[in-house]
Each structure stands twice: as C-alpha cells, then as structure tokens.
PDB file of N, CA and C in Angstrom:
ATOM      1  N   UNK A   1     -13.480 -11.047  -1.472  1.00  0.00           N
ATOM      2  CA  UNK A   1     -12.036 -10.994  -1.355  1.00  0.00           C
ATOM      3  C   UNK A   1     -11.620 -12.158  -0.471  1.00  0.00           C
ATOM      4  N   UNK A   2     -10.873 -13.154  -1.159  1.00  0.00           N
ATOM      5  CA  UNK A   2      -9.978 -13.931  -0.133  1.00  0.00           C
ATOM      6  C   UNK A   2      -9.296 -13.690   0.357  1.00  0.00           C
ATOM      7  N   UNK A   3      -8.912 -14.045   1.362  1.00  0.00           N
ATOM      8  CA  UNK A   3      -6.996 -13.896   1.804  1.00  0.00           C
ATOM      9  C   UNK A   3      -7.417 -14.869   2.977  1.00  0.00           C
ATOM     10  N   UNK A   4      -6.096 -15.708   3.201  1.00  0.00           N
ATOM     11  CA  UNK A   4      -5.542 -17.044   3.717  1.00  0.00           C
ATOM     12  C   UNK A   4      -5.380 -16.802   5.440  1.00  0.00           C
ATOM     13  N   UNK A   5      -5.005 -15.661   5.695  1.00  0.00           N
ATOM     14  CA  UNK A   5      -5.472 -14.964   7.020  1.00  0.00           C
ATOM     15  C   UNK A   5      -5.667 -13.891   7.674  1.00  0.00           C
ATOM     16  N   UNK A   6      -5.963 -13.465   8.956  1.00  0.00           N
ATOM     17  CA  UNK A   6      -6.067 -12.361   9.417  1.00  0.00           C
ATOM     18  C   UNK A   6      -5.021 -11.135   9.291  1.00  0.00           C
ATOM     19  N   UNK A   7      -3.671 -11.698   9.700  1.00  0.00           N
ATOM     20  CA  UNK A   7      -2.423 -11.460  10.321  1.00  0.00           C
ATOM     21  C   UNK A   7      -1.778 -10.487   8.408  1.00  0.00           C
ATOM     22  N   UNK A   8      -2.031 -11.853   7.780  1.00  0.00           N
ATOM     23  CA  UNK A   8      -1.497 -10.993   5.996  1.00  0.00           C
ATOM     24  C   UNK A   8      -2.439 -10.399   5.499  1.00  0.00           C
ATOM     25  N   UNK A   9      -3.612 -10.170   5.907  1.00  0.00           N
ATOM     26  CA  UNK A   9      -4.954  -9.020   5.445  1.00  0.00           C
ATOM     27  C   UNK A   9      -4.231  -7.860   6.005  1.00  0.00           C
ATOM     28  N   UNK A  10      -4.071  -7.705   7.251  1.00  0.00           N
ATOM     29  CA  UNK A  10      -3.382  -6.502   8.206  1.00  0.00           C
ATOM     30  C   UNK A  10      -2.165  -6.240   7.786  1.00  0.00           C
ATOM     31  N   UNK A  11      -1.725  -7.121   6.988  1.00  0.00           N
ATOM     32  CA  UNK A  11      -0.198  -6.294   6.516  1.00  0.00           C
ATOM     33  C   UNK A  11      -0.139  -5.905   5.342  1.00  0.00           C
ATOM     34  N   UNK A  12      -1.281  -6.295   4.114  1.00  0.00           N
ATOM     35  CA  UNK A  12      -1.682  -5.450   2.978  1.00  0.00           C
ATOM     36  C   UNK A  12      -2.289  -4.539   3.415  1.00  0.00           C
ATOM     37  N   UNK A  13      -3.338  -4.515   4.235  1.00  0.00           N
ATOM     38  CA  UNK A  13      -3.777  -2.805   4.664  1.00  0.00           C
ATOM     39  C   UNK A  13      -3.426  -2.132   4.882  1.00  0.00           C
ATOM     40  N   UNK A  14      -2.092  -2.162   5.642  1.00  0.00           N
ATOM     41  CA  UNK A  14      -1.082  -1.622   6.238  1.00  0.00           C
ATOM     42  C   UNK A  14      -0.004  -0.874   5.079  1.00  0.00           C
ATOM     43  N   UNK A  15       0.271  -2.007   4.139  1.00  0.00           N
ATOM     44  CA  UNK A  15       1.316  -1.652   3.656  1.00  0.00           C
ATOM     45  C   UNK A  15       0.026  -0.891   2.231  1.00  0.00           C
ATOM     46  N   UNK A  16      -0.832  -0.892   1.734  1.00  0.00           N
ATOM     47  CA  UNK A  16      -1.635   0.227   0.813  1.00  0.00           C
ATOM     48  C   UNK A  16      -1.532   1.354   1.836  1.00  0.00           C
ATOM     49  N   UNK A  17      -1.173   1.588   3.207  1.00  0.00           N
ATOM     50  CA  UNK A  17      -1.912   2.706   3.764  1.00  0.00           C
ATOM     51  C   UNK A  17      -0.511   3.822   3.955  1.00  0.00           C
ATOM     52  N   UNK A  18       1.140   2.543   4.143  1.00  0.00           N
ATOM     53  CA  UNK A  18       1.979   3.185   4.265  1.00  0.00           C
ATOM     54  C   UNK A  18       2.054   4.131   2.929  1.00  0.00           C
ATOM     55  N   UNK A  19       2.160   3.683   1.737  1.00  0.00           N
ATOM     56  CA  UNK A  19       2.244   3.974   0.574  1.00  0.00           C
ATOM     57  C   UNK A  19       1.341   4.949   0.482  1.00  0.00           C
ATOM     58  N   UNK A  20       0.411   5.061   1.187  1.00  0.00           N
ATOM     59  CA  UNK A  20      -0.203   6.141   0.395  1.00  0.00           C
ATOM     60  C   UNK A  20       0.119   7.851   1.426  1.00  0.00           C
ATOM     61  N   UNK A  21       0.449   7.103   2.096  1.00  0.00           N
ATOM     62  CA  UNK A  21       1.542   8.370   3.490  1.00  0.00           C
ATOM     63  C   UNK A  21       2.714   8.459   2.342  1.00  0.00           C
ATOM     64  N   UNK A  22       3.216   7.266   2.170  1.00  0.00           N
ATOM     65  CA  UNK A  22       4.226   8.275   1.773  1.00  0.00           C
ATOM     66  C   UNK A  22       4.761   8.756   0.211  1.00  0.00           C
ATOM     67  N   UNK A  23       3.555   8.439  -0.228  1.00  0.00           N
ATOM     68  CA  UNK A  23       3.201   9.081  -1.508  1.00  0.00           C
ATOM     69  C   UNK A  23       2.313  10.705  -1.708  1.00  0.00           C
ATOM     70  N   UNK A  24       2.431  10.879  -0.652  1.00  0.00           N
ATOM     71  CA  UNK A  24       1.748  12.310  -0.141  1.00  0.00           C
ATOM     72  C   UNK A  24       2.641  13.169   1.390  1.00  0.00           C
ATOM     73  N   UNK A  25       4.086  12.617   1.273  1.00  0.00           N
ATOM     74  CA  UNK A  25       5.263  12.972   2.296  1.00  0.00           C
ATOM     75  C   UNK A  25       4.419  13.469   3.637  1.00  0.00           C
ATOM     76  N   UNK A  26       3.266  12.280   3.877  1.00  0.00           N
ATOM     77  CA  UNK A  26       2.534  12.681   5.492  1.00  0.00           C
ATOM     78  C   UNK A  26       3.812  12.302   6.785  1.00  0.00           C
ATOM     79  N   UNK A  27       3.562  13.072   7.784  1.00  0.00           N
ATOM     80  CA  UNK A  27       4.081  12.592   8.873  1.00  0.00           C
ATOM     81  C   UNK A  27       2.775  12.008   9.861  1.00  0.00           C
ATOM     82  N   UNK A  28       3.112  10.459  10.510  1.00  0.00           N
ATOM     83  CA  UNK A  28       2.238   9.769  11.126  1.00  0.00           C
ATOM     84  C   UNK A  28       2.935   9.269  11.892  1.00  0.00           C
ATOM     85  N   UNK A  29       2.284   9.648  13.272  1.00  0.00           N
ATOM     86  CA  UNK A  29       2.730   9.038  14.368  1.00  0.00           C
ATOM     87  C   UNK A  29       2.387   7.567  14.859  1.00  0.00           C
ATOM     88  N   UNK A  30       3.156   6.670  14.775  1.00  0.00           N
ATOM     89  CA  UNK A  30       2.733   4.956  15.130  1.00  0.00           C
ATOM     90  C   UNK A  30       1.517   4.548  15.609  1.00  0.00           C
ATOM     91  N   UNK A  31       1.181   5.409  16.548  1.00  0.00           N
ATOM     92  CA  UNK A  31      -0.169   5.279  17.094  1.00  0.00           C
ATOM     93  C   UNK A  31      -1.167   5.731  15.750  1.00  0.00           C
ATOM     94  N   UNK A  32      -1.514   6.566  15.479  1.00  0.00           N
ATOM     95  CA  UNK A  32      -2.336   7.023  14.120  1.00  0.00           C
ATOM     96  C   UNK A  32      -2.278   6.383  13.066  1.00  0.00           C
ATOM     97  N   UNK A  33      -1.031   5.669  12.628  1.00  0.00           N
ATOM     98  CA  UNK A  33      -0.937   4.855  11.615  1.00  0.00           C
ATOM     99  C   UNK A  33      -1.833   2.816  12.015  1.00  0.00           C
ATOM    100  N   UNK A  34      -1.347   3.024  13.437  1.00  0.00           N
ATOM    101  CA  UNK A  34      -2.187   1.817  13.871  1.00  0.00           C
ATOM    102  C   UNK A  34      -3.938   1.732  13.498  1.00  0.00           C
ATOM    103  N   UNK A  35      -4.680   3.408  13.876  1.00  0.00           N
ATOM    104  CA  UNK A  35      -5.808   3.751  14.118  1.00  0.00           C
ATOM    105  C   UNK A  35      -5.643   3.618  12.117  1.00  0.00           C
ATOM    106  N   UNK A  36      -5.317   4.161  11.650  1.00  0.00           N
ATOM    107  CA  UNK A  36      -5.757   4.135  10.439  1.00  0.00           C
ATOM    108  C   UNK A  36      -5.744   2.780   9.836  1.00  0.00           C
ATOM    109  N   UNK A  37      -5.018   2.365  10.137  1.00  0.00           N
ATOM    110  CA  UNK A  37      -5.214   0.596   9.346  1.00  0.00           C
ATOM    111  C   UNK A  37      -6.413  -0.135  10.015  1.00  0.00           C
ATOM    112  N   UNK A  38      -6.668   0.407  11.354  1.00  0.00           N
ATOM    113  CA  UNK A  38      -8.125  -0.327  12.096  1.00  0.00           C
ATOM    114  C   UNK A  38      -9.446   0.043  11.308  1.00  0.00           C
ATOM    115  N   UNK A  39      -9.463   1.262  11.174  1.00  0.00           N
ATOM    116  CA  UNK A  39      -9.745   1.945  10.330  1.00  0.00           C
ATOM    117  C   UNK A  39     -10.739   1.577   8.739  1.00  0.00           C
ATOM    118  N   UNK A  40      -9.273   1.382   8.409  1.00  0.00           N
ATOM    119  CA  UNK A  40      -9.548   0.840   6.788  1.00  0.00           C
ATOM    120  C   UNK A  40      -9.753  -0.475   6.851  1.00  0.00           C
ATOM    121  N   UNK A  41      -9.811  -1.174   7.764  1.00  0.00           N
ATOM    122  CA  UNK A  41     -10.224  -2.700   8.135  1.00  0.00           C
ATOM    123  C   UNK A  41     -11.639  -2.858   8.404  1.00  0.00           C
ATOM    124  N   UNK A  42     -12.228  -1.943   9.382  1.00  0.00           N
ATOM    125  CA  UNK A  42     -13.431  -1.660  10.006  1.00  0.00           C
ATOM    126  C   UNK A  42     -14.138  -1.268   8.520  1.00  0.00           C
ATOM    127  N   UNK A  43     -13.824  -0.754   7.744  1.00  0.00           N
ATOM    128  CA  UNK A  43     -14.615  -0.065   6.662  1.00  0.00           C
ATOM    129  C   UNK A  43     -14.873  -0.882   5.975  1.00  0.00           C
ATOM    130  N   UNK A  44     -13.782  -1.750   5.076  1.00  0.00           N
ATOM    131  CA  UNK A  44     -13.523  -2.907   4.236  1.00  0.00           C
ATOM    132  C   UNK A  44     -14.843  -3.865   4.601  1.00  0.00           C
ATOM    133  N   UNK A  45     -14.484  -4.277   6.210  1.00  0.00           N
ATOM    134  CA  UNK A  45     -15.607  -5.416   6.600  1.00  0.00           C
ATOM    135  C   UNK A  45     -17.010  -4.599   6.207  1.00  0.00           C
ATOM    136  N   UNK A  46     -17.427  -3.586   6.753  1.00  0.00           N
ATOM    137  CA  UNK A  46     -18.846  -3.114   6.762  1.00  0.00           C
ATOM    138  C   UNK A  46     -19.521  -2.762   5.164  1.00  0.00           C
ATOM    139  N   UNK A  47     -18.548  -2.599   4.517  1.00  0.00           N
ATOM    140  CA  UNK A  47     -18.790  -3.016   3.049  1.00  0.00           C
ATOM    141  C   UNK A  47     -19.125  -4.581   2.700  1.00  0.00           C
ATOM    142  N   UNK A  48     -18.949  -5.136   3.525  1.00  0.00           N
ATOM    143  CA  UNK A  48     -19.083  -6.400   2.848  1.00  0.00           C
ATOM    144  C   UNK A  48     -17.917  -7.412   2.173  1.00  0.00           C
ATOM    145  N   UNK A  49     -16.598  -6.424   1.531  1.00  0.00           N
ATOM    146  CA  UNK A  49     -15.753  -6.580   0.571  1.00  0.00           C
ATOM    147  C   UNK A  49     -15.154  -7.737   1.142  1.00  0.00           C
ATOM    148  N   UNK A  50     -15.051  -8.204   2.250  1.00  0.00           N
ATOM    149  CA  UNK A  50     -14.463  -9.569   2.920  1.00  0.00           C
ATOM    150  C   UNK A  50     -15.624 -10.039   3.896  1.00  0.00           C
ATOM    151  N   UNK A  51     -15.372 -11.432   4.207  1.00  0.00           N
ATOM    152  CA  UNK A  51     -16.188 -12.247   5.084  1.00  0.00           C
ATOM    153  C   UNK A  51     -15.566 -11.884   6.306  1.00  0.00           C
ATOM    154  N   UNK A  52     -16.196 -11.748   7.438  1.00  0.00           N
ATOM    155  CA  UNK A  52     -15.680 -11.592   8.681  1.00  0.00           C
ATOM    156  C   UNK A  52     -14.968 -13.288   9.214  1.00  0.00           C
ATOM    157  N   UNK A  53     -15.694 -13.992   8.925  1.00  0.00           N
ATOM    158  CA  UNK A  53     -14.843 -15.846   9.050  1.00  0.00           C
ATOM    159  C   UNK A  53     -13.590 -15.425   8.482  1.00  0.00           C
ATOM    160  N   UNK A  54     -13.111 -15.041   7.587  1.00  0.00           N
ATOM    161  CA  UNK A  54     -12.259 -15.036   7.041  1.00  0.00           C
ATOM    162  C   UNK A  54     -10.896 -14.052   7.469  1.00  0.00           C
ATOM    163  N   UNK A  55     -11.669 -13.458   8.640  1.00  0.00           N
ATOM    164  CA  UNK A  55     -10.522 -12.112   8.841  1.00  0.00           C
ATOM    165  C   UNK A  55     -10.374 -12.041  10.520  1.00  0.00           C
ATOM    166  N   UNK A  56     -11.100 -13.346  10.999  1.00  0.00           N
ATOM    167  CA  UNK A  56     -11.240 -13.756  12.417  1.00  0.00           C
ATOM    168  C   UNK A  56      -9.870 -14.256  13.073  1.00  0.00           C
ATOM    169  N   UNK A  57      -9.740 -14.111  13.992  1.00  0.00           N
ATOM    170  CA  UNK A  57      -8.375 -13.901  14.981  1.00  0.00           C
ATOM    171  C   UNK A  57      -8.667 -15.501  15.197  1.00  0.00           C
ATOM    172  N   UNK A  58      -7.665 -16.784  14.741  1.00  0.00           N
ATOM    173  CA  UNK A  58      -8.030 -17.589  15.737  1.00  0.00           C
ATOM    174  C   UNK A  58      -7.138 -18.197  16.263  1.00  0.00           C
TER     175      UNK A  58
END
C-alpha cells in the first residue's frame, strides 16, 4: 500500500473507522476513537500491508 504520507494515512484510517461507528449508530468518546485509529494503524503495519518508511513521522 502506498500513500504519500503519514498525516493522510491517519485520516483514511480515521475516516474508514468513523464510518464504520456510524454505520452501526456507536457512541465514541474522542479519546476511544483516537485509541481505535492507533489501533487499526498498529495492526495494518504488523501485517505488513504498508512499509513503516512510508508511514514515518518526519
């Protein structure tokens, strides 16, 4: 998986994760919704599915 940076990886994760809250009328508190996008980031990488170079803060 490409993507061009860190910052728009975290806001597609984000925004698959809102959608799927609120395609299932969850209530999530800001904090939990933060933990869940860390989350689905942490998972993504340990799969392999992205390069960590590629998703690096710089």
């Amino acid at each position: 998986m490409d993507h061009p940076n860190f910052k728009a990886f975290i806001q597609d994760v984000g925004q698959g994760a809102r959608q799927m809250i609120e395609q299932r009328n969850l209530q999530v508190a800001p904090t939990d919704f933060a933990l869940l996008v860390l989350r689905a980031v942490r998972e993504i990488r340990s799969q392999g599915l992205i390069d960590d170079q590629e998703t690096s803060i710089q």
